[in-house]
C-alpha atoms as a PDB file:
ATOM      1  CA  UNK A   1      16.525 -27.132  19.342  1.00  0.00           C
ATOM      2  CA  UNK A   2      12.715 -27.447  20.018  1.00  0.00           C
ATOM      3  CA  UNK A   3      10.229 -27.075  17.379  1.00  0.00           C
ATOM      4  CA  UNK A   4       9.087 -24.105  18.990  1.00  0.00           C
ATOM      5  CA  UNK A   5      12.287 -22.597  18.629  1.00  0.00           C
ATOM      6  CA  UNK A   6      12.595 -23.686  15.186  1.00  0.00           C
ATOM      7  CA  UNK A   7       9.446 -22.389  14.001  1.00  0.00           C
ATOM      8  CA  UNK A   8      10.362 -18.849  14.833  1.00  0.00           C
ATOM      9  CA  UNK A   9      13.507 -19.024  13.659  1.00  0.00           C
ATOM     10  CA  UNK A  10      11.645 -20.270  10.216  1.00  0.00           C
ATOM     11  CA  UNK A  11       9.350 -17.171  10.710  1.00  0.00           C
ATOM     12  CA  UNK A  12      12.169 -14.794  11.110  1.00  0.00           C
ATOM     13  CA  UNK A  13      14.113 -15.563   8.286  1.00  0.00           C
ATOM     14  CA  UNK A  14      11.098 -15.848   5.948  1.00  0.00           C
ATOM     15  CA  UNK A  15      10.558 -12.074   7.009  1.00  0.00           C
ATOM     16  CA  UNK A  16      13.899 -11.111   6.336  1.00  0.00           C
ATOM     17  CA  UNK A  17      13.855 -12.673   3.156  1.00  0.00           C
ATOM     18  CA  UNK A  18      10.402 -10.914   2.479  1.00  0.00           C
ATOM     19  CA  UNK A  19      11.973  -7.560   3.666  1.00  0.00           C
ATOM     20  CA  UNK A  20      14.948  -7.603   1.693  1.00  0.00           C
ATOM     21  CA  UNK A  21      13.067  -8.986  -1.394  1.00  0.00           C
ATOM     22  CA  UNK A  22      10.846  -5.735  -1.345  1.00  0.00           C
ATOM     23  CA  UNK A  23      13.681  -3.618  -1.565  1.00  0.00           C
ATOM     24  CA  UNK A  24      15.156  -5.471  -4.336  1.00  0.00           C
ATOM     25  CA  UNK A  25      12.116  -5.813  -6.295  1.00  0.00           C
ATOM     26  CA  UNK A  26      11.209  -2.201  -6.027  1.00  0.00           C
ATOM     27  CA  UNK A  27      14.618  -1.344  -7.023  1.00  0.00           C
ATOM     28  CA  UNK A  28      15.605  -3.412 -10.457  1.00  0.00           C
ATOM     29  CA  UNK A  29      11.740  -4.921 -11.113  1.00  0.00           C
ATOM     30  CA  UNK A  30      10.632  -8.158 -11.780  1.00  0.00           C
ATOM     31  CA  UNK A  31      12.870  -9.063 -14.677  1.00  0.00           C
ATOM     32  CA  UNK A  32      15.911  -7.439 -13.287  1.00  0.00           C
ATOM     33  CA  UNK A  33      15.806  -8.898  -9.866  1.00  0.00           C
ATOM     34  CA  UNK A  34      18.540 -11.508  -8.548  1.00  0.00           C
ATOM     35  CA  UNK A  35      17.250 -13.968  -5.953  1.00  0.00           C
ATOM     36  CA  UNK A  36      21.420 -14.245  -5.671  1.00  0.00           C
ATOM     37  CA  UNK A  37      21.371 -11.017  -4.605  1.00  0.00           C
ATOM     38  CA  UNK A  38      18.942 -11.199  -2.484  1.00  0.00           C
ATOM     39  CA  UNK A  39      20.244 -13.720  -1.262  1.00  0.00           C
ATOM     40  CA  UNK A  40      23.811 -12.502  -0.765  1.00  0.00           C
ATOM     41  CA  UNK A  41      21.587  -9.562   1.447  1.00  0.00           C
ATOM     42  CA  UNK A  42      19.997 -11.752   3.908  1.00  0.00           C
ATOM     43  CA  UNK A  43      23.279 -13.933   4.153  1.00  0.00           C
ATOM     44  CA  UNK A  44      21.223 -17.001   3.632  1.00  0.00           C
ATOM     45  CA  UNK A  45      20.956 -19.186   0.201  1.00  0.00           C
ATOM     46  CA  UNK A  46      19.645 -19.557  -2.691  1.00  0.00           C
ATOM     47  CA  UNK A  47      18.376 -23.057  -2.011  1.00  0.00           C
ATOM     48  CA  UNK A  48      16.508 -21.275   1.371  1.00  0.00           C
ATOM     49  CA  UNK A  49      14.519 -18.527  -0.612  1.00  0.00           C
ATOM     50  CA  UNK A  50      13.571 -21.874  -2.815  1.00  0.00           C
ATOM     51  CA  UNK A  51      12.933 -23.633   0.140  1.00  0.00           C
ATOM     52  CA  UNK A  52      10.610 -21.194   1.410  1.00  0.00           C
ATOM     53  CA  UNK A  53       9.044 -19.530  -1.763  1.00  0.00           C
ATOM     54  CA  UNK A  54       9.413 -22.056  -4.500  1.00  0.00           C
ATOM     55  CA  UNK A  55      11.834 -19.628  -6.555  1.00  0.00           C
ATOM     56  CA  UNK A  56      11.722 -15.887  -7.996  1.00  0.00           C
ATOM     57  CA  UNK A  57       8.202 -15.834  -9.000  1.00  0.00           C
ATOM     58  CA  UNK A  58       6.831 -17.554  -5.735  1.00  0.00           C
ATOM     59  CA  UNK A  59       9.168 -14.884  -3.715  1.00  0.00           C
ATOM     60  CA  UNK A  60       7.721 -11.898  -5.972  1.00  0.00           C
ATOM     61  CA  UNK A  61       4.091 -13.436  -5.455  1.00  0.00           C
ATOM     62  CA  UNK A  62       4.808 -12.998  -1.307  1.00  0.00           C
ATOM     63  CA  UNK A  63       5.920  -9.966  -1.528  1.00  0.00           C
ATOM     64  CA  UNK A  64       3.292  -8.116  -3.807  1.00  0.00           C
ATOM     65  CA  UNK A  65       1.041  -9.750  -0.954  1.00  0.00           C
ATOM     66  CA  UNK A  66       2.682  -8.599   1.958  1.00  0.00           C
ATOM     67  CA  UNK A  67       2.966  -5.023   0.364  1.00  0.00           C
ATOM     68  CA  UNK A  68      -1.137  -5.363  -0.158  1.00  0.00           C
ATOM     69  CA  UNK A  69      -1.376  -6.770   3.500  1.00  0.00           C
ATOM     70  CA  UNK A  70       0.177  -3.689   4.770  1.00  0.00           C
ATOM     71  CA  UNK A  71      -2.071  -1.200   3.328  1.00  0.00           C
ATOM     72  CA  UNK A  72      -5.057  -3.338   4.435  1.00  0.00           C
ATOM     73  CA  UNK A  73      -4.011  -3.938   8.249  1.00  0.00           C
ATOM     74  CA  UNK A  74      -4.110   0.210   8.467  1.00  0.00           C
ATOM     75  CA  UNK A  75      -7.319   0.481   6.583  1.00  0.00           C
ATOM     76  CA  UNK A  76      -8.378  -1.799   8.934  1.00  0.00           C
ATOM     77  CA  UNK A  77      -7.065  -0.254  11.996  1.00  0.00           C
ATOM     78  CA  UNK A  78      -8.419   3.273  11.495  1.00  0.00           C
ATOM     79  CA  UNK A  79     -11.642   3.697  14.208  1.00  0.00           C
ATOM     80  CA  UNK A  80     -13.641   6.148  12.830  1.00  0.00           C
ATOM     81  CA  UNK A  81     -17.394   4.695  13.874  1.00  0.00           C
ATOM     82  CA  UNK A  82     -17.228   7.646  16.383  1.00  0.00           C
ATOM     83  CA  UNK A  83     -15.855  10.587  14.311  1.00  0.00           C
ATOM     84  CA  UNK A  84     -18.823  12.274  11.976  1.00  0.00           C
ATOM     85  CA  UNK A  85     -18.957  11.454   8.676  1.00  0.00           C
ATOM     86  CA  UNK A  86     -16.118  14.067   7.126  1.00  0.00           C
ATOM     87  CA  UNK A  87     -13.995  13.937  10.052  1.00  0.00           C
ATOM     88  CA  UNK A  88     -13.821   9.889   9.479  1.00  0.00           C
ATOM     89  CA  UNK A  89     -13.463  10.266   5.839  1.00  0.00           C
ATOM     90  CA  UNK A  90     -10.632  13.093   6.335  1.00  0.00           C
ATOM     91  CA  UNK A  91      -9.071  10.496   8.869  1.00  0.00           C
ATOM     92  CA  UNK A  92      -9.509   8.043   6.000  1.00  0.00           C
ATOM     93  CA  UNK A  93      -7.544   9.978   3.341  1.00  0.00           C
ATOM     94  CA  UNK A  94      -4.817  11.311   5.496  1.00  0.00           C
ATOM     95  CA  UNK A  95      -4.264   7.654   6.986  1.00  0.00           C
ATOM     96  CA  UNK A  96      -3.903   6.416   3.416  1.00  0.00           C
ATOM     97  CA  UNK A  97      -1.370   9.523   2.393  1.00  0.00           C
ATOM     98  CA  UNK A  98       0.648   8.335   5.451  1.00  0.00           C
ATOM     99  CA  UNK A  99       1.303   4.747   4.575  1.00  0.00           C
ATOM    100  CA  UNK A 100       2.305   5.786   1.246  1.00  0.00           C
ATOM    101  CA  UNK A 101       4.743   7.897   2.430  1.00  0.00           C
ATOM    102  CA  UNK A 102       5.662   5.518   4.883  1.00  0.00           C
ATOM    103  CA  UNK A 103       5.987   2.474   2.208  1.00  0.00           C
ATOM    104  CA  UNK A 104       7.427   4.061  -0.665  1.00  0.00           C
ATOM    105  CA  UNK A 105       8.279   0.430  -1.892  1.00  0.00           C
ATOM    106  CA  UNK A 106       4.922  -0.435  -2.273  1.00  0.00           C
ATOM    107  CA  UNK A 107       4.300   1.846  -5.000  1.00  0.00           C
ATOM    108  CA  UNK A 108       6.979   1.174  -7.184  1.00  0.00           C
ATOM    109  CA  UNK A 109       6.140  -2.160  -6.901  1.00  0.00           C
ATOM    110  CA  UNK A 110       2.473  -1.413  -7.702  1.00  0.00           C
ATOM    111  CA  UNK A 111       3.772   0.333 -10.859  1.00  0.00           C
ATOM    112  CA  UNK A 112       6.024  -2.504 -11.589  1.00  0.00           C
ATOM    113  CA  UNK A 113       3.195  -5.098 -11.375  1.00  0.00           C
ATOM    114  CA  UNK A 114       0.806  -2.686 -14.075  1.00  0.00           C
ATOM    115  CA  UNK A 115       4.071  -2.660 -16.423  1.00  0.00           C
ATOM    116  CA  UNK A 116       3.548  -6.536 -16.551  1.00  0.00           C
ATOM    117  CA  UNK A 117      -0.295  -5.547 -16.890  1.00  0.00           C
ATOM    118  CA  UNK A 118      -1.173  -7.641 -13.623  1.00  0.00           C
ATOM    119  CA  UNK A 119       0.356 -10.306 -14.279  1.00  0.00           C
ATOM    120  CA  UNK A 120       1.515 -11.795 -11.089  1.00  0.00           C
ATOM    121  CA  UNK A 121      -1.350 -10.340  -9.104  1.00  0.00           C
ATOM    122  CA  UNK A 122      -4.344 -11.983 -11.196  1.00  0.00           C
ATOM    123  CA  UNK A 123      -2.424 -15.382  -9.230  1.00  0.00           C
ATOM    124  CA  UNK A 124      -2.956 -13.588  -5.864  1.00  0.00           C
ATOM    125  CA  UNK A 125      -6.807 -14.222  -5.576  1.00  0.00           C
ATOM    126  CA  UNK A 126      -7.025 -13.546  -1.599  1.00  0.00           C
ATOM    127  CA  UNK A 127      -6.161  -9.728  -2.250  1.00  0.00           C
ATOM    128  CA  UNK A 128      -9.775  -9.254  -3.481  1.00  0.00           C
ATOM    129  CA  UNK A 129     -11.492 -10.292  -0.515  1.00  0.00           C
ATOM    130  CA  UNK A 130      -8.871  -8.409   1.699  1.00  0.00           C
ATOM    131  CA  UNK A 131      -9.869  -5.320  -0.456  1.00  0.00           C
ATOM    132  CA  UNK A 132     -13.567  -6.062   1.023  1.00  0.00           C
ATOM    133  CA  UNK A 133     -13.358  -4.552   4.468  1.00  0.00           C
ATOM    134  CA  UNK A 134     -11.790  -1.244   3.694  1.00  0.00           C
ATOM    135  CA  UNK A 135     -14.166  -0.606   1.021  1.00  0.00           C
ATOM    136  CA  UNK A 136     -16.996  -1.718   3.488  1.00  0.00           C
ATOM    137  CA  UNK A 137     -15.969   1.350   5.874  1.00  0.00           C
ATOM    138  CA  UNK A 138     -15.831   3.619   3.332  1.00  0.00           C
ATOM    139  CA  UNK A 139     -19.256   2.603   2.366  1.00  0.00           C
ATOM    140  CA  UNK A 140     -20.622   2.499   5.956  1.00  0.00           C
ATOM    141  CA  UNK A 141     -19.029   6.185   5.911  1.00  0.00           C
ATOM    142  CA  UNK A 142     -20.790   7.144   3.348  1.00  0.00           C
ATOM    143  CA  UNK A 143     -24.180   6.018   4.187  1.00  0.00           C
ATOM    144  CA  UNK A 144     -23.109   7.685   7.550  1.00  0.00           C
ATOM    145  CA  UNK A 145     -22.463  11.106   5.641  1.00  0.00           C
ATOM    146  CA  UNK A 146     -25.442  10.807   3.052  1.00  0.00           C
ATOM    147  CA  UNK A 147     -28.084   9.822   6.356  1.00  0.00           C
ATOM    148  CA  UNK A 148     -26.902  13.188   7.910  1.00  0.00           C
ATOM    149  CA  UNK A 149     -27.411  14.935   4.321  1.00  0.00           C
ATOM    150  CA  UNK A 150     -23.799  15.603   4.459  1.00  0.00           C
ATOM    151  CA  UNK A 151     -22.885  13.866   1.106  1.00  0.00           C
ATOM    152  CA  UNK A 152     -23.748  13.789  -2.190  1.00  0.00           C
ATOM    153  CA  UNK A 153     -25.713  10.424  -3.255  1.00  0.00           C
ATOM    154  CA  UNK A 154     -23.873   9.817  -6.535  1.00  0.00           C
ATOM    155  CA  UNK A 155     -20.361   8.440  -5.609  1.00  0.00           C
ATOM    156  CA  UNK A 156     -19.722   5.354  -3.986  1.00  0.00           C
ATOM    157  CA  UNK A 157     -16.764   3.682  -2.099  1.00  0.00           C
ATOM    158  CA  UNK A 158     -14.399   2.757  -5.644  1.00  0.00           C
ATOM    159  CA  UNK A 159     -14.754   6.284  -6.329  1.00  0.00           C
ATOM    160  CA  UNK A 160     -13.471   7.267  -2.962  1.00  0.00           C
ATOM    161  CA  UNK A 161     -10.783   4.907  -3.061  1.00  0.00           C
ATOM    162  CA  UNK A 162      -9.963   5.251  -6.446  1.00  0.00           C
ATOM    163  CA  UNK A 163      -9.248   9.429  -6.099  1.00  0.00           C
ATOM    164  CA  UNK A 164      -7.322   9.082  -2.674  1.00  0.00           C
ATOM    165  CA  UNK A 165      -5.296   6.599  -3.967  1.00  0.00           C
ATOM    166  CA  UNK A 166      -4.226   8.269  -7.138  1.00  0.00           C
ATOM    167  CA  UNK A 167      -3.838  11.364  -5.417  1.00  0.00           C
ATOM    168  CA  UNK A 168      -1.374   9.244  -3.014  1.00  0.00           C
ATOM    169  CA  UNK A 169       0.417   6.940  -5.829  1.00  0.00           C
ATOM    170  CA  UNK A 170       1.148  10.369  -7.250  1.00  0.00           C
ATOM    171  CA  UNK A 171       2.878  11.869  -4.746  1.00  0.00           C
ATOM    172  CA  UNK A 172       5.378   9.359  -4.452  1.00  0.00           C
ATOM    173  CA  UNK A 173       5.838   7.738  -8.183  1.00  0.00           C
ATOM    174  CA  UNK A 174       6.232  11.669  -8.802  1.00  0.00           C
ATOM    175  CA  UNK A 175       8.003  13.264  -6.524  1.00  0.00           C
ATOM    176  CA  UNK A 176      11.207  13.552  -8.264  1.00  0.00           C
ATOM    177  CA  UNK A 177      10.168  14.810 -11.703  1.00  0.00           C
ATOM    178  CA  UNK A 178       7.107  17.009 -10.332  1.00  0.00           C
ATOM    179  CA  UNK A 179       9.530  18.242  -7.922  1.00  0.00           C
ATOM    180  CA  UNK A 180      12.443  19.107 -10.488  1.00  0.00           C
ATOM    181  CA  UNK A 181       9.883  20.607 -12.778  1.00  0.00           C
ATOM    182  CA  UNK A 182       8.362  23.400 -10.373  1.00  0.00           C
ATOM    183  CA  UNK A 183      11.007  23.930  -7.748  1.00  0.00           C
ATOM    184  CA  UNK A 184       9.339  21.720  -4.952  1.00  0.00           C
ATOM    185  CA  UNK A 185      10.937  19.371  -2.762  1.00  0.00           C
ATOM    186  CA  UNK A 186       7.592  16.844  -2.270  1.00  0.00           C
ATOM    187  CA  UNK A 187       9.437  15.281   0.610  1.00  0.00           C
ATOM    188  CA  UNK A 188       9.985  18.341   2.474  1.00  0.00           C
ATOM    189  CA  UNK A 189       8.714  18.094   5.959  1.00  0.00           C
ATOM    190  CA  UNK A 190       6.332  21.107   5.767  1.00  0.00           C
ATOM    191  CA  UNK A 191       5.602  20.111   2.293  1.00  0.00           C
ATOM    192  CA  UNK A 192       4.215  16.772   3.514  1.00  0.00           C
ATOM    193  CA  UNK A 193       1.926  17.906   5.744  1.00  0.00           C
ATOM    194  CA  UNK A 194       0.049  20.720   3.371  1.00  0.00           C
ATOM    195  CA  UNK A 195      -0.283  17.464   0.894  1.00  0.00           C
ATOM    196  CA  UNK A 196      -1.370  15.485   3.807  1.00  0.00           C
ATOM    197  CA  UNK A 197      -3.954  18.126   4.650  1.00  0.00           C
ATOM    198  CA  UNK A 198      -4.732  18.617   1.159  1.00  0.00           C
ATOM    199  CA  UNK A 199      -6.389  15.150   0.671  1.00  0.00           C
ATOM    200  CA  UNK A 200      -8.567  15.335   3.272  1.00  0.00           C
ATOM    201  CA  UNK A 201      -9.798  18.694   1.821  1.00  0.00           C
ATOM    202  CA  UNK A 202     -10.449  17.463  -1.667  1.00  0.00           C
ATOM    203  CA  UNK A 203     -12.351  14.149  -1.144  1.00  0.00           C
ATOM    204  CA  UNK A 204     -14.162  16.357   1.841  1.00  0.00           C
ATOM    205  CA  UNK A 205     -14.901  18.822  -0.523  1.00  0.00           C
ATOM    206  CA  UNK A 206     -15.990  17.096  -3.364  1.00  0.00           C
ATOM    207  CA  UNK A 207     -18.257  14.507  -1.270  1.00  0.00           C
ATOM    208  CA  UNK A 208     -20.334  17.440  -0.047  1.00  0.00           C
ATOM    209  CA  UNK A 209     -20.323  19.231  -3.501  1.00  0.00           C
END
């Protein structure tokens, strides 16, 4: 076997276990979380996962990163330097309802992590500066929107981010006791996309209040 072929071998099954680790995480939590039974998912070992991560806490640590990397890469991705300044910030919101959706794991893990009051995620230092760039386009969208005397001068890009994404976390972490309590099924296909348009209405709205 070359080292070539080793190395993605290596980089497949430290994606697997990251994959399957998610899932387990965001279903029993930190504390009740078995690396044996994540193990027993990927067919591999324990002695592999402590090969690779270093044991339960190192695995946890790689996967609240990976969940943050995820939500970065499509900040990241969006191209809105061409769109005018409530279009891009519309494209911004839905974009952000959409992984969400997409990654339901990520929130319950999010919630999971601010039950152990940040614990784990005060070790994971690189998450601020991969934080930087999406809150860099919303503040070049802003002083977009605000040049054009589209937006209102008093909010800046944590207040942007900090509304969409509670407006996003709640759909999710919600869904089933919001939905029980007023007859709504939240994951409804039609009911996704009014909430998906919704966003993009509010933060729209309110920036040119």
């Amino acid at each position: 076997m070359t080292e070539q072929v080793r190395q993605r071998d290596a980089e497949r099954t430290r994606a697997e276990l990251l994959t399957v680790a998610t899932e387990v995480f965001a279903e029993s939590g930190y504390s009740g979380a078995r690396v044996d039974v994540i193990a027993e998912r990927t067919r591999t070992t324990k002695r592999m996962i402590y090969y690779y991560f270093g044991g339960k806490e190192g695995l946890y640590l790689a996967v609240l990163e990976e969940a943050y990397r995820g939500i970065r890469a499509a900040e990241r991705d969006l191209e809105v330097g061409e769109l005018a300044p409530a279009e891009a910030m519309r494209r911004l919101a839905e974009t952000t309802y959409d992984h969400h959706v997409a990654h339901q794991d990520f929130i319950r893990l999010v919630a999971i992590e601010n039950i152990h009051r940040g614990e784990h995620i005060r070790r994971l230092e690189s998450l601020r500066d991969l934080g930087q760039p999406a809150m860099s386009l919303v503040d070049e969208v802003l002083a977009r929107g605000r040049e054009a005397g589209e937006f209102r001068a008093d909010v800046d890009a944590f207040d942007v981010h900090l509304v969409i994404s509670a407006y996003c976390v709640f759909q999710v972490a919600n869904r089933w006791t919001f939905g029980h309590l007023f007859d709504r099924d939240l994951g409804a296909p039609e009911e996704r996309d009014h909430l998906r348009s919704l966003i993009g209405d509010v933060v729209v709205s309110w920036l040119a209040a």
